[in-house]
Protein backbone atom coordinates (compact mmCIF):
# COMPACT_ATOMS: atom_id res chain seq x y z
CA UNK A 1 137.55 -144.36 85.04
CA UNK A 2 134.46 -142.44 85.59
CA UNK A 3 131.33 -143.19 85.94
CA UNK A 4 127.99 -141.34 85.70
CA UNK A 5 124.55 -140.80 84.56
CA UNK A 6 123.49 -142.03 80.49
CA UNK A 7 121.93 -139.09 78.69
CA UNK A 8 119.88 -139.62 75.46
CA UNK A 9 122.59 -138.21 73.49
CA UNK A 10 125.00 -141.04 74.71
CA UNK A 11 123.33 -143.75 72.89
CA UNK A 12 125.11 -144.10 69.44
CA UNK A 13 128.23 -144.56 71.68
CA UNK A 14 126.67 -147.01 73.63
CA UNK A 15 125.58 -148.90 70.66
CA UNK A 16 128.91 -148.38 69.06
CA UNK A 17 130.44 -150.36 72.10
CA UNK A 18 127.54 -153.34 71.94
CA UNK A 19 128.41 -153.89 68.68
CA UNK A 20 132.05 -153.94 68.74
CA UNK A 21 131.34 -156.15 71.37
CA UNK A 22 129.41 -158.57 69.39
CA UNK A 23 126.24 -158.01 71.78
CA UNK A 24 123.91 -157.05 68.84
CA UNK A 25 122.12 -160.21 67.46
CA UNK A 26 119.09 -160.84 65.19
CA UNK A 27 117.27 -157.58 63.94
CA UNK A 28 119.00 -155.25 66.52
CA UNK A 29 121.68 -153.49 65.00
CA UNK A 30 123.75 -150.54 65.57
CA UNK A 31 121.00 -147.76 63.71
CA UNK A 32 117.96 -149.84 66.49
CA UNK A 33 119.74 -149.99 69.65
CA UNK A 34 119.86 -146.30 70.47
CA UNK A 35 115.61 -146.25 69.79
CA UNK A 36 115.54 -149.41 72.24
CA UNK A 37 117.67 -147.63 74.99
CA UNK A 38 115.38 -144.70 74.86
CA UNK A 39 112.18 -146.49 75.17
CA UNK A 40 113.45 -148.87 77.96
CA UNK A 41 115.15 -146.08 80.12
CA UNK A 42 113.49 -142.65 79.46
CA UNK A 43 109.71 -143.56 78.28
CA UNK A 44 108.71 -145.86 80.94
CA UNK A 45 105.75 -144.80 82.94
CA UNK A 46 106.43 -145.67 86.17
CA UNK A 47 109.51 -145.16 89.02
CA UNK A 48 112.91 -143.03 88.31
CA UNK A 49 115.53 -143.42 85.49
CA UNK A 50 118.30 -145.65 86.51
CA UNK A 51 120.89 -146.01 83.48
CA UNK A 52 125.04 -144.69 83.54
CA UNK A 53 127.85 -145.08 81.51
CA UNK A 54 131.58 -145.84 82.60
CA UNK A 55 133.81 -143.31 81.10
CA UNK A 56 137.61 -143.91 79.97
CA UNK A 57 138.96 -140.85 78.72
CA UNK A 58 136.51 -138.92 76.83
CA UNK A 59 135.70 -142.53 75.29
CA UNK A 60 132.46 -144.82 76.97
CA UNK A 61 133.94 -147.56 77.53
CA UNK A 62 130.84 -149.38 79.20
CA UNK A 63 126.50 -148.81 80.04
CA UNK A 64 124.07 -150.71 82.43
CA UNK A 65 120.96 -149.58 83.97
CA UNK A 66 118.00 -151.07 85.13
CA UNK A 67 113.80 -150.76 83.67
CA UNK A 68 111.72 -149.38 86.49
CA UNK A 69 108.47 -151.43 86.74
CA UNK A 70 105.82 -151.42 89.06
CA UNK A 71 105.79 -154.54 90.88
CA UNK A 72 103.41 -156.17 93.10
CA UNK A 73 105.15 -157.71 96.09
CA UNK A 74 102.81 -159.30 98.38
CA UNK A 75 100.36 -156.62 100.11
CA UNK A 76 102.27 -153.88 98.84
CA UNK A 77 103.15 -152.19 95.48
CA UNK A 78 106.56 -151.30 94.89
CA UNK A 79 109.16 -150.43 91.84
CA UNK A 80 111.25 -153.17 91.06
CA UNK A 81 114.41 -152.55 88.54
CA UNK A 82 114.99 -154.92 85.59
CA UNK A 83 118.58 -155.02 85.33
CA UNK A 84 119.70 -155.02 81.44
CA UNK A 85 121.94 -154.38 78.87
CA UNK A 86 125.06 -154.80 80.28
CA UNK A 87 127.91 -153.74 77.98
CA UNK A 88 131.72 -153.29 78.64
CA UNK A 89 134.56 -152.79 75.85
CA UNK A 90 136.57 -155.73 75.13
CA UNK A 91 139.18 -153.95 76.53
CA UNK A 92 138.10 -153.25 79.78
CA UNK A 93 136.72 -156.24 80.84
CA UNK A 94 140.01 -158.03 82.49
CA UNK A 95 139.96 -155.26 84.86
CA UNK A 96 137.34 -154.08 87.62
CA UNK A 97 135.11 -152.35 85.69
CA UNK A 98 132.65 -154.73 86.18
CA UNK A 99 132.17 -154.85 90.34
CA UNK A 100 132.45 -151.26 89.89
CA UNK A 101 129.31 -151.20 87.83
CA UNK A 102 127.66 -153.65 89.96
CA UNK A 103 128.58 -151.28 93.08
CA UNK A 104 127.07 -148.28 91.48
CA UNK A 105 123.98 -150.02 90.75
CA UNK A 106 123.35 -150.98 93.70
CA UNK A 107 124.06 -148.06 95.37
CA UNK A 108 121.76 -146.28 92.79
CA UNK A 109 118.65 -148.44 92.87
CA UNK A 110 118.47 -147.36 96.86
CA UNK A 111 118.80 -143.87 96.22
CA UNK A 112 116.13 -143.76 93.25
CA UNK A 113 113.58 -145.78 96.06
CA UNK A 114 114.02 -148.60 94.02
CA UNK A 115 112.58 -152.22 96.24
CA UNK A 116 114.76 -154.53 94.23
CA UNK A 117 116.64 -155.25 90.85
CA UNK A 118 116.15 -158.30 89.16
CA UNK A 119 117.43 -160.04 86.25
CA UNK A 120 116.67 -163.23 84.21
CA UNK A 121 120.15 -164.79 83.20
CA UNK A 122 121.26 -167.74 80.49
CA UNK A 123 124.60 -168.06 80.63
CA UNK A 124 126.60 -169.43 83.62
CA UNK A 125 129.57 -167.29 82.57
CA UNK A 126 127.10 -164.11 83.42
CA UNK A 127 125.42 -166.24 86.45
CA UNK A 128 128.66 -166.36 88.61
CA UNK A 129 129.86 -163.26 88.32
CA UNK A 130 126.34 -161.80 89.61
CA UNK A 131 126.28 -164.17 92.23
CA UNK A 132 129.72 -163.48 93.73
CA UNK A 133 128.54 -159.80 94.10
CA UNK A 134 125.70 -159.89 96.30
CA UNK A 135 122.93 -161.28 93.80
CA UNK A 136 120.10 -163.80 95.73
CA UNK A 137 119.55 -167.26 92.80
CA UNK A 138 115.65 -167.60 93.21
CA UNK A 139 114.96 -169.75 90.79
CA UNK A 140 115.03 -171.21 87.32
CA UNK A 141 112.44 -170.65 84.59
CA UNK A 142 112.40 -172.99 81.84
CA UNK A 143 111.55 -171.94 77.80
CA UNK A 144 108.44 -173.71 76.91
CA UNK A 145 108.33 -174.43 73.15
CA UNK A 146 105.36 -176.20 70.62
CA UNK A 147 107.00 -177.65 67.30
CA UNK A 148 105.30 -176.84 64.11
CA UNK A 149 108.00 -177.56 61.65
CA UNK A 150 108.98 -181.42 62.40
CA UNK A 151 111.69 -181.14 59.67
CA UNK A 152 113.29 -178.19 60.47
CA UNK A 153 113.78 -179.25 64.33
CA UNK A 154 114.57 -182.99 63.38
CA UNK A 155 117.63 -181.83 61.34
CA UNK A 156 120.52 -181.57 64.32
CA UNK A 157 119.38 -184.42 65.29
CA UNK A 158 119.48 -186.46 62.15
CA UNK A 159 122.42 -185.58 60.70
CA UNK A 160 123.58 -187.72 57.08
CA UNK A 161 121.41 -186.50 54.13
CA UNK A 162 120.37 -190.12 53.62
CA UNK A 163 118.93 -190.19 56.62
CA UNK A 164 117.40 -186.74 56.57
CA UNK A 165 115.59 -187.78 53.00
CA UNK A 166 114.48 -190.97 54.57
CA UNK A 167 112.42 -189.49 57.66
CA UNK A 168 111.21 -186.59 55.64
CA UNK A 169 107.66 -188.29 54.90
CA UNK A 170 107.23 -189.92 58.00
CA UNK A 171 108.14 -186.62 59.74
CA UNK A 172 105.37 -184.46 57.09
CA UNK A 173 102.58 -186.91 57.77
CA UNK A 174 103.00 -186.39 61.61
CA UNK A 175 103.46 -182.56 61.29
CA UNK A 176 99.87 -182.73 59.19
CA UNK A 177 98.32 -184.65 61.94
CA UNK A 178 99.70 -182.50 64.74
CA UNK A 179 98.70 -178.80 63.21
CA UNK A 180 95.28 -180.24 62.10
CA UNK A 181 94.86 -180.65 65.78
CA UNK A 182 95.67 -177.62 66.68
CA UNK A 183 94.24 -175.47 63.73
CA UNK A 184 90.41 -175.34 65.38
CA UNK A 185 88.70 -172.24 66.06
CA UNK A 186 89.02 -170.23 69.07
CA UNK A 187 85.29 -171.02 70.63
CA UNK A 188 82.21 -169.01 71.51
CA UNK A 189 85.08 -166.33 73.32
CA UNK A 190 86.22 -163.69 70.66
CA UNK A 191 89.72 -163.22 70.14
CA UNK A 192 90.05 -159.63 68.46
CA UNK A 193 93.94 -158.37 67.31
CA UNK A 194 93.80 -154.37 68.70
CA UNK A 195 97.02 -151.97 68.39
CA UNK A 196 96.75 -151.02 72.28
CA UNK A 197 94.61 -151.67 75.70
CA UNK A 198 91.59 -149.66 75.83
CA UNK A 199 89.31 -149.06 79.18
CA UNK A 200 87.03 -152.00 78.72
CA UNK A 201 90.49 -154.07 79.78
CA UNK A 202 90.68 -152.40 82.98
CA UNK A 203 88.76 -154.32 85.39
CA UNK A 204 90.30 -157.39 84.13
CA UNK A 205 93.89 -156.56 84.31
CA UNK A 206 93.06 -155.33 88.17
CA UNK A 207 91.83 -159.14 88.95
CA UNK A 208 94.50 -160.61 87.08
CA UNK A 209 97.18 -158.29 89.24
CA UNK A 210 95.13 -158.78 92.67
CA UNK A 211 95.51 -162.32 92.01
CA UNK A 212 99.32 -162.89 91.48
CA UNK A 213 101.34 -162.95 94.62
CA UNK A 214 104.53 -161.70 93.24
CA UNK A 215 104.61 -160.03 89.60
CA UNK A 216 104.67 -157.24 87.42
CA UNK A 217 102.17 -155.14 87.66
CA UNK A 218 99.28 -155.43 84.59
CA UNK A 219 97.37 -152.05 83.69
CA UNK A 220 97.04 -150.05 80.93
CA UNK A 221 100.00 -147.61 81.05
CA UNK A 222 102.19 -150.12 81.58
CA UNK A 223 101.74 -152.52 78.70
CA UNK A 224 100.98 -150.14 76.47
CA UNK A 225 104.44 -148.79 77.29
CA UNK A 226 105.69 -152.41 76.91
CA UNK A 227 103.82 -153.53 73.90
CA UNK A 228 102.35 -150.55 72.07
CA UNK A 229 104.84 -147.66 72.40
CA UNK A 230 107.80 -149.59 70.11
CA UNK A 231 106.44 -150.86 66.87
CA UNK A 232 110.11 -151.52 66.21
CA UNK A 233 109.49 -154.62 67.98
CA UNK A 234 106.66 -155.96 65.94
CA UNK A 235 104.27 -156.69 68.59
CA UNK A 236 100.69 -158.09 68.29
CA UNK A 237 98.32 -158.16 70.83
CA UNK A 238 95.15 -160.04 71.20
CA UNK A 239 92.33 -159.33 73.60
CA UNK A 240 89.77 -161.93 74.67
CA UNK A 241 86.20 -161.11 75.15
CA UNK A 242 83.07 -163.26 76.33
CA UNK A 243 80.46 -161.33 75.26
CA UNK A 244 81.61 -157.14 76.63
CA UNK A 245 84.01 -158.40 79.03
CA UNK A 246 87.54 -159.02 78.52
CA UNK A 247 88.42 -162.42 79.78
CA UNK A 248 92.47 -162.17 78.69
CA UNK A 249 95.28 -161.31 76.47
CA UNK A 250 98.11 -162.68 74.75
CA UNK A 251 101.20 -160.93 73.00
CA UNK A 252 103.20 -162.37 70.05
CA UNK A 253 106.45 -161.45 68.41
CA UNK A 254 107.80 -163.22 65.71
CA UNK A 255 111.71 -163.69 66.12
CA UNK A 256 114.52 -165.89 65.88
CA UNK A 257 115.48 -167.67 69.23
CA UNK A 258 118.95 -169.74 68.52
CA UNK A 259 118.67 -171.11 65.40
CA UNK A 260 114.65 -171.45 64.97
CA UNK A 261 112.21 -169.01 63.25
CA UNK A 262 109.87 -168.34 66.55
CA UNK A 263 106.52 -167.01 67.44
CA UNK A 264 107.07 -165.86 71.14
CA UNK A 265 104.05 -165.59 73.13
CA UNK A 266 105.99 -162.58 74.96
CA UNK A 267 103.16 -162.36 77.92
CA UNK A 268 99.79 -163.93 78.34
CA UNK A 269 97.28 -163.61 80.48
CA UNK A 270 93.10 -165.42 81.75
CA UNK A 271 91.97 -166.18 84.71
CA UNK A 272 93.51 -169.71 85.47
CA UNK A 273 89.76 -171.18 86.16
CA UNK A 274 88.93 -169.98 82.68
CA UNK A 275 88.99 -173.10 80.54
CA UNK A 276 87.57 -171.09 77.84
CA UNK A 277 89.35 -167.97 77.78
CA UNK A 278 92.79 -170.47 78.21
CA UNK A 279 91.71 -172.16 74.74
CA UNK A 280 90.76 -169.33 72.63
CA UNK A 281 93.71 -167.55 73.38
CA UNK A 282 96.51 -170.42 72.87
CA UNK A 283 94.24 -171.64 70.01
CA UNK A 284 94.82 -168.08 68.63
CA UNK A 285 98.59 -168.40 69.37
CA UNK A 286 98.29 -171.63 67.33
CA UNK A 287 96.46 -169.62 64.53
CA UNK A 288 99.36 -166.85 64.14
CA UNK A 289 102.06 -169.84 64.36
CA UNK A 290 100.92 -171.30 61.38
CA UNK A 291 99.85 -168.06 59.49
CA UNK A 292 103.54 -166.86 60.01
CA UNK A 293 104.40 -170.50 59.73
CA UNK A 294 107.38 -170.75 62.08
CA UNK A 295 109.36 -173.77 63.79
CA UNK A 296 108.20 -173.24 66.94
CA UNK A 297 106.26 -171.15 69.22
CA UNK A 298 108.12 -171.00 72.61
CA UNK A 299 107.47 -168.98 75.82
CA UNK A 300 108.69 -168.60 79.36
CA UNK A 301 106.69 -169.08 82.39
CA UNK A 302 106.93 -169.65 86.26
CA UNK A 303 107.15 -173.64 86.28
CA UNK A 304 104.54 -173.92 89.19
CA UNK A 305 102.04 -171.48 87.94
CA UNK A 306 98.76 -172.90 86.47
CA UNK A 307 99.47 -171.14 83.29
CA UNK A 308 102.61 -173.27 83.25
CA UNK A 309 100.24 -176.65 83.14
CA UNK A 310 97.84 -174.59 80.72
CA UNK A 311 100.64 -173.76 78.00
CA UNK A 312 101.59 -177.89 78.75
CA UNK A 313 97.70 -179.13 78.35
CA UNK A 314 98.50 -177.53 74.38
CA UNK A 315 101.98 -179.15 73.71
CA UNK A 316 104.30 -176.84 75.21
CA UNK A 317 107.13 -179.14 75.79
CA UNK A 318 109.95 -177.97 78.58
CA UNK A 319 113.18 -177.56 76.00
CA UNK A 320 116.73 -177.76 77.19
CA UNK A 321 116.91 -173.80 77.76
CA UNK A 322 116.08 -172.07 80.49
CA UNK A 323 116.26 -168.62 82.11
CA UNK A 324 117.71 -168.05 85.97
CA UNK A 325 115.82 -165.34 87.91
CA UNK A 326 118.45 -163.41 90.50
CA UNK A 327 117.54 -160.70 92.58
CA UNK A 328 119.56 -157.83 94.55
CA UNK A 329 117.45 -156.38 97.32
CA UNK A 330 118.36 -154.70 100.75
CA UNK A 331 120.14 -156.61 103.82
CA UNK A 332 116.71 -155.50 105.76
CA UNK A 333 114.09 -156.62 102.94
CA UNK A 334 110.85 -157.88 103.71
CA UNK A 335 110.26 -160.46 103.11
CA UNK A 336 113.95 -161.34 102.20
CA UNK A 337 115.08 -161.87 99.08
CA UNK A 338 115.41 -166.36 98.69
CA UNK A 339 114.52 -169.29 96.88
CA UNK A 340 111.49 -169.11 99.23
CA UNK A 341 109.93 -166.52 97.07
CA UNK A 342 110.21 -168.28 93.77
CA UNK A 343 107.01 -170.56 93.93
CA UNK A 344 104.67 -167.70 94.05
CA UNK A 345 106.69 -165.36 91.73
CA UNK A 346 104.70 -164.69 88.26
CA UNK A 347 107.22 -164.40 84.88
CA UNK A 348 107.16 -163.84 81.57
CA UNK A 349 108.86 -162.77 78.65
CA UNK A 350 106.88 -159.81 80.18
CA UNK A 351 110.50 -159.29 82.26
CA UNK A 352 112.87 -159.29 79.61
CA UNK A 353 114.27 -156.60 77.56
CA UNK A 354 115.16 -158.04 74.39
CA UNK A 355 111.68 -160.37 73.91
């Protein structure tokens, strides 16, 4: 088995593998993965490319890498790797293959001056095996979700058609009560759809970074990599303005998260003292839900950051599902690598490949 750097060409066998795999869900299919490998290894802006392929034969057999991002960590700026798309042949997975891709990346991220790796994780069969090779839990980040389509989301729990027929004109009288409250306008603060970030953003996304402890770095290059360089993904962005100055954004994708039809508020984005700017931008989230008219919106977010109690102040209700954040960082980090870290730690969908 060897194993060694990914090159562009290598992605049609990599997405060969993923599928035979059965790793390939929703709209990403064989013909999109290569695209999505490309933009999340080659075409990001900042920090080194960090992506390999295990070799059996002439035949890859396996891929993982990591998605440099600039990260602010305390008083310092760093590159932190997001650790994704994981994929070994059936075949291959009884055997060691996988601490021997775990060794190599962390022997990698060192030598590319990578700070850290990190991951967000959802299944505890994937959890473990991280764990038991040198991956720190921090913490757990729950998926936030607003219902819009009562009878939709009632139907696992309701189960007989009798009974489903019964509750279906309670349940439409209290979904027209609950989007009529939600269906207001977005204020005196403008809320303006744009296809990318623009200079007049600047000044804000510098505040909003200065102000988050731990967390991705926000600035122009960066989420227009992340939002505006892949219109495979179908994102939209909305900027907020009070008067001239931008006061926030929020990005949607519409996309199916288990069995729902979701509007994903993939990252979003105010000052937390900003009432205003808070309302016209989740009152615009509300807007697209219903103009796309999907079960639920949902998003992720650090449980004890005030956007957290924001996204909660407009229904957000905590669901059953939830994302664990682990990180690999040196022995000699500073500040270590613990739980410790996790209450001043900023995520969201932001940090995920595949939202």
């Amino acid at each position: 088995m060897k194993i060694r750097a990914a090159r562009d060409a290598d992605h049609p066998a990599i997405a060969r593998v993923a599928h035979e795999s059965e790793l390939l869900t929703g709209d990403l299919d064989e013909r999109a993965f290569p695209r999505m490998l490309e933009w999340l290894y080659a075409e990001p802006p900042d920090g080194a490319r960090l992506q390999f392929v295990a070799e059996h034969g002439e035949r890859i057999v396996a891929h993982y890498g990591a998605v440099p991002v600039r990260y602010k960590l305390y008083d310092r700026t760093c590159i932190g790797g997001f650790a994704s798309n994981l994929v070994i042949d059936k075949q291959h997975r009884a055997g060691m293959l996988f601490i021997s891709l775990q060794s190599h990346l962390q022997r990698e991220y060192r030598e590319k001056e990578f700070a850290f790796v990190y991951g967000l994780i959802t299944r505890a069969n994937v959890l473990e095996p991280h764990l038991r090779t040198g991956w720190k839990r921090i913490g757990v980040v729950p998926v936030l979700a607003k219902p819009f389509r009562f009878a939709k989301l009632a139907e696992p729990l309701l189960g007989a058609r009798a009974l489903r027929a019964a509750a279906r004109v309670p349940l439409a009288i209290a979904e027209t009560g609950w989007r009529a409250a939600w269906s207001r306008g977005t204020g005196a603060i403008a809320v303006e759809q744009v296809a990318a970030f623009e200079r007049d953003a600047d000044a804000f996304l510098a505040a909003f970074t200065a102000g988050r402890a731990i967390g991705a770095v926000r600035d122009r290059r960066a989420l227009n990599w992340r939002f505006a360089s892949y219109p495979e993904r179908g994102y939209r962005i909305f900027v907020a303005r009070r008067g001239a100055s931008v006061v926030g954004y929020a990005v949607t994708r519409r996309m199916p998260l288990k069995h729902l039809d979701a509007l994903a508020i993939v990252d979003l984005a105010y000052d937390p003292r900003d009432a205003g700017a808070a309302r016209a931008l989740l009152r615009r989230c509300d807007a697209e839900s219903l103009r796309a008219g999907v079960d639920v919106a949902a998003a992720i977010v650090s449980p004890g950051s005030p956007f957290a109690r924001g996204l909660a102040r407009f229904g957000y209700l905590r669901t059953p599902e939830s994302f664990t954040l682990v990180v690999h960082g040196p022995n000699d980090a500073q500040p270590p690598f613990s739980e410790r870290l996790f209450p001043d730690w900023h995520l969201t969908w932001f940090d995920h490949d595949y939202v």
